[in-house]
Protein backbone atom coordinates (compact mmCIF):
# COMPACT_ATOMS: atom_id res chain seq x y z
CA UNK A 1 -1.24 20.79 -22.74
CA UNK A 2 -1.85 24.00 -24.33
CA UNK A 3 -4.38 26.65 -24.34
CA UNK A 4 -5.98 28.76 -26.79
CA UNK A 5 -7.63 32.21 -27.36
CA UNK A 6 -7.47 34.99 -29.32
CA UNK A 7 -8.16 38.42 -27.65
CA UNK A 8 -9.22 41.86 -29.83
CA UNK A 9 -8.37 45.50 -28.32
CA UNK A 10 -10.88 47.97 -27.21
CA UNK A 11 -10.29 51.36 -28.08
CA UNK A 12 -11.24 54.60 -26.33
CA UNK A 13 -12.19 58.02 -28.52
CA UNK A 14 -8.01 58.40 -28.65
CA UNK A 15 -7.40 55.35 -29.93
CA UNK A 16 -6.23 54.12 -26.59
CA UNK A 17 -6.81 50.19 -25.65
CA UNK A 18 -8.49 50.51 -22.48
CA UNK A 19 -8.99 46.67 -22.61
CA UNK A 20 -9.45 43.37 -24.92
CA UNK A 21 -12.08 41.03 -25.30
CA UNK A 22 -11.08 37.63 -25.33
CA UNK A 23 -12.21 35.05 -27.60
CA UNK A 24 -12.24 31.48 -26.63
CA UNK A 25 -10.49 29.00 -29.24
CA UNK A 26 -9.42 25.29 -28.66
CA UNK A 27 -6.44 25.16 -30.82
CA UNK A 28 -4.07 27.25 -32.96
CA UNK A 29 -6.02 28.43 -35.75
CA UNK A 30 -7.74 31.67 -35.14
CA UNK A 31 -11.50 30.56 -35.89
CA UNK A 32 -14.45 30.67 -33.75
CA UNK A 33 -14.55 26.10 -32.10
CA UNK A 34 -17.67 24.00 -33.11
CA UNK A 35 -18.65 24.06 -29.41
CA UNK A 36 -21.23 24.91 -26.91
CA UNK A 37 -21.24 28.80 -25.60
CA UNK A 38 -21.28 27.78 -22.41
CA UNK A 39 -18.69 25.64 -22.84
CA UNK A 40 -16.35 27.86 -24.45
CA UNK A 41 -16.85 30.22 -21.57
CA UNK A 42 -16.06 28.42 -18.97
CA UNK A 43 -13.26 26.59 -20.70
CA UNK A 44 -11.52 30.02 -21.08
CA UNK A 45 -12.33 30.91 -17.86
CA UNK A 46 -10.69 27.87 -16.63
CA UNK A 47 -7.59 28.35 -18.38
CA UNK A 48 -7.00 32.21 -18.12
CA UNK A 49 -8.12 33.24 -14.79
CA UNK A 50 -7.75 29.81 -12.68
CA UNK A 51 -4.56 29.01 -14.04
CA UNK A 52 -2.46 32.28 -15.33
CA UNK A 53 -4.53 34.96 -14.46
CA UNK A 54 -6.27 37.63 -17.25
CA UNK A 55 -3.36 40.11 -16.23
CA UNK A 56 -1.25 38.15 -18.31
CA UNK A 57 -3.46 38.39 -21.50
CA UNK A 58 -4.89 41.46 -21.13
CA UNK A 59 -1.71 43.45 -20.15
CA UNK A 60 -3.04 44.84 -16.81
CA UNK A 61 -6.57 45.92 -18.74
CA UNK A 62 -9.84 45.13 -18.78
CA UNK A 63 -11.05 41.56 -20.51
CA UNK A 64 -14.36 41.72 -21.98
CA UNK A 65 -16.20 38.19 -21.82
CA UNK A 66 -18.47 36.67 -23.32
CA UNK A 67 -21.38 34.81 -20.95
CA UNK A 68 -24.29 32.98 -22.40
CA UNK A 69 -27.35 33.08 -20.38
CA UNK A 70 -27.04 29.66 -18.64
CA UNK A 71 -24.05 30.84 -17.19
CA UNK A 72 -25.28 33.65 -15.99
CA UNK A 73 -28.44 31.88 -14.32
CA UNK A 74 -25.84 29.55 -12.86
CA UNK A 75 -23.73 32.33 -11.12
CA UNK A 76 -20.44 31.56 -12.95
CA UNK A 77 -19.12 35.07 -12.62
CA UNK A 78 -19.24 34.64 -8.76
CA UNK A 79 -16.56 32.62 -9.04
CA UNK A 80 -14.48 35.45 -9.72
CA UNK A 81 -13.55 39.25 -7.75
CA UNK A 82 -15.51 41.76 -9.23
CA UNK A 83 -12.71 43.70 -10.83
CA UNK A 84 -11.82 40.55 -12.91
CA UNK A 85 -13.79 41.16 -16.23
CA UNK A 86 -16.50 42.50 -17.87
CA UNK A 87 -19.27 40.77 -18.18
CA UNK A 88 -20.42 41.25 -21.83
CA UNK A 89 -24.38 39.58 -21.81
CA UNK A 90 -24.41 37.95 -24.90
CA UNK A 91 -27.80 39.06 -27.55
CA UNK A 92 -28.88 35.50 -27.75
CA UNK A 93 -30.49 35.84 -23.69
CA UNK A 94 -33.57 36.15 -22.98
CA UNK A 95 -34.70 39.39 -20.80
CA UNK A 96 -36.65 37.35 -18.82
CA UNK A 97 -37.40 38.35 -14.82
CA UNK A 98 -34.61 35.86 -13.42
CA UNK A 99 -31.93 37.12 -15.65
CA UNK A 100 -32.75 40.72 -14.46
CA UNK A 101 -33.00 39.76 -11.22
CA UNK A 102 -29.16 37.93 -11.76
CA UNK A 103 -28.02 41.25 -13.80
CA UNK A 104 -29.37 42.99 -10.73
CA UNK A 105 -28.18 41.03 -8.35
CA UNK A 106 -24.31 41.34 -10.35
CA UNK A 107 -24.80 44.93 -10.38
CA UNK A 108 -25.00 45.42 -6.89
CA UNK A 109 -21.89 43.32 -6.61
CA UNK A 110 -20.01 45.65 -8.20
CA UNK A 111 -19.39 43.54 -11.89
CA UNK A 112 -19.22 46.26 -14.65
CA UNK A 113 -22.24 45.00 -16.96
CA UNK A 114 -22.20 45.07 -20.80
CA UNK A 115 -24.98 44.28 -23.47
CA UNK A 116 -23.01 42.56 -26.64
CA UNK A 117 -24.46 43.20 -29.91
CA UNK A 118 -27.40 44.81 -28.54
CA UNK A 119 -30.72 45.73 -30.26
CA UNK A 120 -32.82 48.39 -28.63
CA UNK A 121 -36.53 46.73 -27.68
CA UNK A 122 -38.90 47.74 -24.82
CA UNK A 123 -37.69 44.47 -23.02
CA UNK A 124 -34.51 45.59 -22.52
CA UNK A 125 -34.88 48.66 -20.99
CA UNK A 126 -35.54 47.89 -17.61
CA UNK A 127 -31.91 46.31 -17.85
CA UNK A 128 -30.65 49.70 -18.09
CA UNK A 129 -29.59 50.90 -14.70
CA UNK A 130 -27.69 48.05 -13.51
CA UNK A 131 -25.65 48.21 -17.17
CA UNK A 132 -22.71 49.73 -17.86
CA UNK A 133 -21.46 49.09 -21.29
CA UNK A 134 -23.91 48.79 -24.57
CA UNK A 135 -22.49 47.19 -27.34
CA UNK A 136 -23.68 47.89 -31.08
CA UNK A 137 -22.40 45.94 -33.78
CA UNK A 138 -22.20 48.65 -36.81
CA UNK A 139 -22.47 45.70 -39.74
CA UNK A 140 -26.37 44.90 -37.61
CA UNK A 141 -27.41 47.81 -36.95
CA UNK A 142 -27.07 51.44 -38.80
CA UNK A 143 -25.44 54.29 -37.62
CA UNK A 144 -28.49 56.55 -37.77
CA UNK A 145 -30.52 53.98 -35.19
CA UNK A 146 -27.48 53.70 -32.95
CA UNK A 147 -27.17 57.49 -32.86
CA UNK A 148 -30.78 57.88 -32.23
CA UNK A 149 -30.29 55.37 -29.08
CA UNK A 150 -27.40 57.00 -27.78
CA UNK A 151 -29.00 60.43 -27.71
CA UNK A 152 -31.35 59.04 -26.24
CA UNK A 153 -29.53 57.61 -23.13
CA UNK A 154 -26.86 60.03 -23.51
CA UNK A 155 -27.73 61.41 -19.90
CA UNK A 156 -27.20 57.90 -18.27
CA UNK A 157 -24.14 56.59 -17.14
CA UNK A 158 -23.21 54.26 -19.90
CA UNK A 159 -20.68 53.96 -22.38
CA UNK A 160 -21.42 52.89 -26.15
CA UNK A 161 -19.22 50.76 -27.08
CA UNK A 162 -18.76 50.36 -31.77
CA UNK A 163 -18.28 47.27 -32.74
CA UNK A 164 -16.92 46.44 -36.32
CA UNK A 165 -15.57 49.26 -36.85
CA UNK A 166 -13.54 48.38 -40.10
CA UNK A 167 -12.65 51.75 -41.98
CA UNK A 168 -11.39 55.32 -40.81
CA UNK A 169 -14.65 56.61 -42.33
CA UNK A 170 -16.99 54.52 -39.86
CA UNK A 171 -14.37 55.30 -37.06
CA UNK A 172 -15.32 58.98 -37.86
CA UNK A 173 -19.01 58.23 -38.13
CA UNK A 174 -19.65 56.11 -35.13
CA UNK A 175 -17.21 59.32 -33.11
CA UNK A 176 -19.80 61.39 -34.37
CA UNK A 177 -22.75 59.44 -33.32
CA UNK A 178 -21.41 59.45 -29.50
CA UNK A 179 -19.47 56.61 -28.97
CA UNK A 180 -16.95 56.12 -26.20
CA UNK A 181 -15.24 53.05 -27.46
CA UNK A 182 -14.37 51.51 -30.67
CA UNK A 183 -13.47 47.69 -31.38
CA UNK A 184 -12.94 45.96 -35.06
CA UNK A 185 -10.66 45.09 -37.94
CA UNK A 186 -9.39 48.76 -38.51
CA UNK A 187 -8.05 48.31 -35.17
CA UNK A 188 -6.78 44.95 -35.07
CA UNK A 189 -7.92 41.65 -36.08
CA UNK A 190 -8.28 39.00 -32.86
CA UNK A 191 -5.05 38.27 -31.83
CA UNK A 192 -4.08 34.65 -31.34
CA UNK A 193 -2.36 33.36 -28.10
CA UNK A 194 -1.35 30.20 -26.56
CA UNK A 195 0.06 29.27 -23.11
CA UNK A 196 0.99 26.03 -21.21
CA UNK A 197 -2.36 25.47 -18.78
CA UNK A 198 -2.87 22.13 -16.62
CA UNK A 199 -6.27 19.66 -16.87
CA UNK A 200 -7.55 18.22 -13.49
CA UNK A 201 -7.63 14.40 -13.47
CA UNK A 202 -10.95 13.42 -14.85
CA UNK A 203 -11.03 10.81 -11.94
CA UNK A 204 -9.95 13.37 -9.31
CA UNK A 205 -12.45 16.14 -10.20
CA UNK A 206 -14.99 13.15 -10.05
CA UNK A 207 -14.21 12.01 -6.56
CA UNK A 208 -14.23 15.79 -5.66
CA UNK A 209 -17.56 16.69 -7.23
CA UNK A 210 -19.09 13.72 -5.56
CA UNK A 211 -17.83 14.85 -1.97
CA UNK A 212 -19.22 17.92 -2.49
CA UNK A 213 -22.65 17.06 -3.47
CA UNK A 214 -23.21 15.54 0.11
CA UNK A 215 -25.10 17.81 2.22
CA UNK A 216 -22.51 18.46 4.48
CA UNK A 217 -19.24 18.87 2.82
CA UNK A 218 -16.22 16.82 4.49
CA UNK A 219 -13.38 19.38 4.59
CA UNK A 220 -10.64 16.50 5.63
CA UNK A 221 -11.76 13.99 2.85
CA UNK A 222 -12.21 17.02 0.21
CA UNK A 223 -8.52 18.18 1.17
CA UNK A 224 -7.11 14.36 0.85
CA UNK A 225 -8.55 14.60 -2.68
CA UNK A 226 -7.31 17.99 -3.87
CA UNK A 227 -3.80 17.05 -2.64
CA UNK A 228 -3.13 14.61 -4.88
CA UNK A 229 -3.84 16.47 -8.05
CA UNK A 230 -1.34 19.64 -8.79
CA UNK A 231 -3.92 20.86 -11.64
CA UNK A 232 -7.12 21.24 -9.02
CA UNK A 233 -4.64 22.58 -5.77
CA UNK A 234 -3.04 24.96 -8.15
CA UNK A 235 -6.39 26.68 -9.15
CA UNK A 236 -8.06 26.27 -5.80
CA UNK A 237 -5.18 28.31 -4.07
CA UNK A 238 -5.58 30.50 -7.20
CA UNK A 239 -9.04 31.00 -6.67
CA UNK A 240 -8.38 31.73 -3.26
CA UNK A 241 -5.78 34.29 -3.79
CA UNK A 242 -8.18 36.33 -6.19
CA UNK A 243 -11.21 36.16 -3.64
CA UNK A 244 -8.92 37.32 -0.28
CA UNK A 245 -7.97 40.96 0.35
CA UNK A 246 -4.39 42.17 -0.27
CA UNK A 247 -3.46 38.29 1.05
CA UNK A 248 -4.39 38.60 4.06
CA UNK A 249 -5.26 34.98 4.31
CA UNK A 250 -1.67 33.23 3.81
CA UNK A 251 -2.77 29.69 3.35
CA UNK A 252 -0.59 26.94 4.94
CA UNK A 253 -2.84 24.07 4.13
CA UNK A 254 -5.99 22.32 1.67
CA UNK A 255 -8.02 22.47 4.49
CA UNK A 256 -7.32 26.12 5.14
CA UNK A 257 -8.04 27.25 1.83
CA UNK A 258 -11.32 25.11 2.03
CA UNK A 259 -12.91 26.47 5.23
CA UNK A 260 -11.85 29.65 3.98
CA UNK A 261 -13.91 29.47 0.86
CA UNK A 262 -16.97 27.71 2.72
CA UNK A 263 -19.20 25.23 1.44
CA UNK A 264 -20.77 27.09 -0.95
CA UNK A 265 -17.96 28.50 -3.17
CA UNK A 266 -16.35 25.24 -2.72
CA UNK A 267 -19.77 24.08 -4.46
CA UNK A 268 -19.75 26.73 -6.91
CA UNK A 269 -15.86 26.44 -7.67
CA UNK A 270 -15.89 22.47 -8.09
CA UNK A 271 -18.76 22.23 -10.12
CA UNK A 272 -17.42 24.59 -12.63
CA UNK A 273 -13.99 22.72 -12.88
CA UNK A 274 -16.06 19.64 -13.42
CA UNK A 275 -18.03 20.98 -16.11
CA UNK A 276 -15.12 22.72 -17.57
CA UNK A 277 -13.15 19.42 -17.47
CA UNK A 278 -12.73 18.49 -21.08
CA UNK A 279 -9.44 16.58 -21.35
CA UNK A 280 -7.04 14.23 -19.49
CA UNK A 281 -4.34 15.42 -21.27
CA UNK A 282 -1.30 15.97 -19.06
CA UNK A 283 2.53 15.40 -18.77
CA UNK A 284 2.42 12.78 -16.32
CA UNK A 285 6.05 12.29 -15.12
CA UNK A 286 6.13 15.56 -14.00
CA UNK A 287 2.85 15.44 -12.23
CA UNK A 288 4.18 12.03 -10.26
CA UNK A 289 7.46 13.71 -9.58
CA UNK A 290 5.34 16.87 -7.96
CA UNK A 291 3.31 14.33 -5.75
CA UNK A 292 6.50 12.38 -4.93
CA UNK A 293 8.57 15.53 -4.02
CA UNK A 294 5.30 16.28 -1.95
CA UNK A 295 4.96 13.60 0.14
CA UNK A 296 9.16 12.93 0.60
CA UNK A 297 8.90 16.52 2.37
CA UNK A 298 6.61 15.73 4.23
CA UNK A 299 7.88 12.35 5.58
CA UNK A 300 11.35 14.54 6.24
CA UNK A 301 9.30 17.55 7.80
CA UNK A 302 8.69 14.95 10.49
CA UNK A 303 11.86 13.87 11.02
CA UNK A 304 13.62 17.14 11.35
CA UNK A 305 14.61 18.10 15.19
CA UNK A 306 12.11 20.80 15.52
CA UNK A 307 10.15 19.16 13.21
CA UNK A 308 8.76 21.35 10.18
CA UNK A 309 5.15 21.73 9.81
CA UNK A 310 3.99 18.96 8.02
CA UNK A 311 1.59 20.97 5.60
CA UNK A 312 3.82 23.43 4.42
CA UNK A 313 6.16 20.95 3.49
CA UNK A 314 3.91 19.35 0.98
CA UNK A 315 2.53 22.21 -0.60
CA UNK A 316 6.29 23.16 -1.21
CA UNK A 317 7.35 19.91 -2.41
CA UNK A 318 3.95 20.02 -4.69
CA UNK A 319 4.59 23.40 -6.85
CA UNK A 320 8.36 22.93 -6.82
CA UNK A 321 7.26 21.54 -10.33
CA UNK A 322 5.53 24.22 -11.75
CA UNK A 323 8.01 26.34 -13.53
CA UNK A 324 8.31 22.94 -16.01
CA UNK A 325 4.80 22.72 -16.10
CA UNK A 326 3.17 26.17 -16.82
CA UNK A 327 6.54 26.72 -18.47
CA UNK A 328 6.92 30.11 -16.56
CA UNK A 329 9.42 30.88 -13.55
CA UNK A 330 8.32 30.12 -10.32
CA UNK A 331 8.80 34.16 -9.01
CA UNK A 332 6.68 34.71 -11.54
CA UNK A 333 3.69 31.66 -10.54
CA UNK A 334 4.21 31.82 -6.90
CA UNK A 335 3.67 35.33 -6.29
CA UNK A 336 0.19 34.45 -7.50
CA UNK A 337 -1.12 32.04 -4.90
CA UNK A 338 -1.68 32.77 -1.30
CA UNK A 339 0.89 30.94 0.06
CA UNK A 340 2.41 31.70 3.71
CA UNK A 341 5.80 33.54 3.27
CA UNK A 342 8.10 30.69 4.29
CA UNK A 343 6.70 28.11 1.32
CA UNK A 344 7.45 31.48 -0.75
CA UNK A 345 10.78 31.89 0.25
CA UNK A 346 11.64 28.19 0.06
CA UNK A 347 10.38 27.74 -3.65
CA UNK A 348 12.17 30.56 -5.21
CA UNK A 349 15.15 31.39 -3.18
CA UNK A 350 15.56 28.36 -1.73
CA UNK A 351 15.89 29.87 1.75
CA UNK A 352 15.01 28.37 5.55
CA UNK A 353 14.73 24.96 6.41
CA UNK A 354 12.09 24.24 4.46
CA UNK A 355 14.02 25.70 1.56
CA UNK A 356 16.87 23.56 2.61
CA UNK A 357 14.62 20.34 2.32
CA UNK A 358 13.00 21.33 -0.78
CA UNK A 359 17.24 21.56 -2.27
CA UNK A 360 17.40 18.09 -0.58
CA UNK A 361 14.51 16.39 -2.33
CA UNK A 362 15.79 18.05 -5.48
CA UNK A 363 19.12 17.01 -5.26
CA UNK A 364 17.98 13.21 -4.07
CA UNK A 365 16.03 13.74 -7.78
CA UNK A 366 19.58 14.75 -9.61
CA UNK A 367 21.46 11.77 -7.57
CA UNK A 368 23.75 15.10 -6.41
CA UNK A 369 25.13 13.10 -3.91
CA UNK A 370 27.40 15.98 -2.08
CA UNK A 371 24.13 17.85 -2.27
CA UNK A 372 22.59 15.39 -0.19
CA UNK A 373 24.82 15.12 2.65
CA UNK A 374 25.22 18.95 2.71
CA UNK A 375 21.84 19.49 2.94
CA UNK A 376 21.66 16.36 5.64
CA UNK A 377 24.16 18.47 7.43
CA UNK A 378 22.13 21.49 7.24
CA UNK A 379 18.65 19.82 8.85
CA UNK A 380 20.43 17.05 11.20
CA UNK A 381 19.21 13.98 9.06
CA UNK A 382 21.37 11.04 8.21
CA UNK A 383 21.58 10.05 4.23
CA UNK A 384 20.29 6.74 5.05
CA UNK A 385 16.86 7.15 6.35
CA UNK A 386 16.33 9.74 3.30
CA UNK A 387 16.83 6.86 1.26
CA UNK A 388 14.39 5.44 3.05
CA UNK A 389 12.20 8.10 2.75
CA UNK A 390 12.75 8.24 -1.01
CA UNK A 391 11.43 4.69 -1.15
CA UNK A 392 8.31 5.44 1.21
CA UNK A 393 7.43 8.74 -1.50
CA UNK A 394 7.70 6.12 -4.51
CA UNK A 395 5.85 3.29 -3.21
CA UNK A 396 3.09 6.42 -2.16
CA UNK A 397 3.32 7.84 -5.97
CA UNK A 398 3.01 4.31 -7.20
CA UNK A 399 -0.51 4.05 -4.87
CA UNK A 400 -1.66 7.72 -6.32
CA UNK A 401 -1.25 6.40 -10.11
CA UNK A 402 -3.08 3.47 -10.03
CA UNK A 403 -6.22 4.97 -8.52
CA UNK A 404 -5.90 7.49 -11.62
C-alpha cells in the first residue's frame, strides 16, 4: 500500500525554504481528493508522522499542516511533540471561545500557531498573541490591505507569511509590503510524493478501540491486541519514540510502551488510528511471516539455557520484516522506534543471542539448513525441537488469520 501527498516549499525573504507545507492526496495524481478535511488530515498524519516520520518529507524542515476545526476541538495535534509541525488553522473555523481557548491552550504547549488564508475581522484578533504565523493569500486579498495589516502588527511577534505568490513582480511587492515568507507557483508548484506506508487491520483497530473505551483500560488485553498487528505496534512504538526525551524510555515490551503513554494518550492515539483507518489493504504474506517469525522467537527465547527475555524476542522477530514492507532498510526504520539496544543490535547487525536467533528463524524461513545447525550450535538448541517450534509458530499464525 502506498501513500500520497504533495508538499510546496516555504520561502524566507532570501529565497531560502525554511519549510514545506504538505498537502494530503490519496493517489498519484497531484489534485486536491473528494474527501472530508478532517479526514485528509488525519490520514496524512497517519501516514507521514506515525509511520515514516515528516523528517523524511520535509528534509529536516518545518511541515506546515493543514487542521480543520474539528480536529482542533478534538486535540489531534496532541498526539504529536510540539516541534513536529505547524499548525496552520484553516479560514473555514469559527473564532468561537472553545477554539481560542484550544489555540490557547496549544500555545502554551509550545505548537508554533499559523492562521491560513486569513482575513483580518475584529473576531480574530484576540487570537493574536498565542499566533505565530499569519497567512494571506495574495489572489483573496490585495496587497494594499495586507500591507495595511502588517503595519499594523508589525511590532508583534509574528511572521506574514505570502501566499500565491506567482510572478517576480508580486514577489517584489508582497517584500515590500513586509513579508517574512513567500509560498506559490513562482516558487514551485506542490510537489508530488509517494512512499510504502502500512494500514492497521480494520478488525484489530476495532478490538483495540473497543478495549479502550472501557473505563479502565486493560493494559495486558490492549498489549495481546497490538501484538498481533505489525501496522498498529509499528506506529505505537513510533508514537512513543516521538513523545519520550532523547530515548530515554527504551521499550522492551507492548505493555511498556502502554503504561508509558497512560490511559489517556492511549485514548487519544487509538481513536485517531481508528478514525484514520480507511483501508484493509495490505501485503499479507509478509504480515503472517512477521507474526510467525514473532512468536517462533519467542517459543526459542524460552528454550535457550539462560533463557532470552521473552518480549524482546518477539518484538525482534516482529520488525525483522519491515525493510520489505516500508521498502526502506532496517538502519534506517529502526533507529526510529524506541527500542532497547539489544533488539537494535539484533535487527540490523545481527549481533548477540538474540541476533543469533533472529539469523536462525531467518534461515529456518530460507530452508538454509547449515544455517540452522550453526546457529543451533551458537544458542545450545537441537534442530529438532526448532522444527517443532516452526510448527507451533504456524499453527499460531494460522489462529491469528482467521480471527482477521
Amino acid at each position: 500500500m502506498y501513500s500520497y501527498l504533495a508538499r510546496q516549499p516555504v520561502l524566507d525573504r532570501d529565497k531560502t525554504t525554511i519549510g514545506y507545507e504538505l498537502l494530503f492526496r490519496d493517489g498519484p495524481k497531484n489534485c486536491f481528493p473528494d474527501v472530508p478535511p478532517e479526514e485528509a488530515t488525519n490520514r496524512l498524519l497517519l501516514n507521514n508522522f506515525f509511520s515514516n516520520g515528516s523528517n523524511d518529507v520535509c528534509s529536516g524542515k518545518l511541515a506546515f499542516v493543514n487542521f480543520p476545526e474539528q480536529s482542533l476541538l478534538k486535540g489531534t495535534p496532541l498526539l504529536f511533540p510540539s516541534h513536529s509541525f505547524v499548525i496552520e488553522v484553516l479560514e473555514s473555523c469559527t473564532p468561537s471561545d472553545t477554539l481560542l481557548d484550544t489555540v490557547r491552550d496549544l500555545h502554551q504547549r509550545g505548537y508554533q500557531i499559523a492562521l491560513d488564508d486569513f482575513n483580518p475581522s475584529v473576531e480574530w484578533n484576540r487570537f493574536l498573541p498565542f499566533v505565530h504565523i499569519i497567512k494571506f493569500d495574495l489572489q483573496l486579498t490585495p496587497i494594499d490591505k495586507a500591507r495595511f495589516f502588517i503595519r499594523r502588527h508589525k511590532d508583534k511577534p509574528i511572521q506574514f507569511l505570502a501566499e500565491k505568490v506567482e510572478t517576480y513582480a508580486e514577489f517584489r511587492e508582497a517584500k515590500a509590503a513586509g513579508f517574512h515568507l513567500f509560498q506559490g507557483y513562482f516558487f514551485s508548484k506542490p510537489e508530488m510524493m509517494q512512499q510504502k506506508t502500512l494500514s492497521p487491520s480494520a478488525l484489530t483497530t476495532l478490538r483495540l478501540y473497543q478495549q479502550i473505551c472501557q473505563d479502565v483500560v486493560n493494559f495486558d488485553e490492549a498489549e495481546e491486541i497490538i501484538a498481533t498487528d505489525l501496522s498498529l505496534s509499528y506506529k505505537l512504538l513510533r508514537h512513543v519514540n516521538a513523545i519520550t526525551s532523547n530515548r530515554a524510555v527504551p521499550i522492551s515490551s507492548f505493555k511498556q510502551a502502554l503504561i508509558y503513554l497512560g490511559e489517556e494518550r492511549l485514548r487519544r492515539f487509538i481513536s485517531f488510528v481508528a478514525t484514520s483507518h480507511v483501508t484493509r489493504d495490505k501485503p499479507p504474506s509478509l504480515y503472517c511471516l512477521s507474526l510467525q517469525r514473532a512468536h517462533l522467537c519467542e517459543l526459542l527465547a524460552a528454550d535457550i539455557s539462560p533463557k532470552l527475555n521473552g518480549n524482546r524476542a518477539f518484538l525482534t522477530g516482529l520488525f525483522s520484516m519491515l525493510d520489505s514492507l516500508l521498502d526502506q532498510p532496517l538502519d534506517v526504520l529502526i533507529p526510529m522506534l524506541p527500542l532497547d539496544i539489544s533488539i537494535q543490535d539484533a535487527l540490523i547487525h545481527r549481533s548477540g543471542k538474540l541476533g543469533y536467533l533472529l539469523s536462525l528463524v531467518c534461515a529456518y524461513d530460507h530452508a538454509d539448513w547449515d544455517q540452522v545447525d550453526t546457529m543451533c550450535m551458537k544458542l545450545g538448541l537441537e534442530s529438532e525441537h526448532v522444527a517443532h517450534r516452526y510448527l507451533e509458530s504456524l499453527e499460531w499464525v494460522t489462529s491469528i488469520e482467521e480471527l482477521q
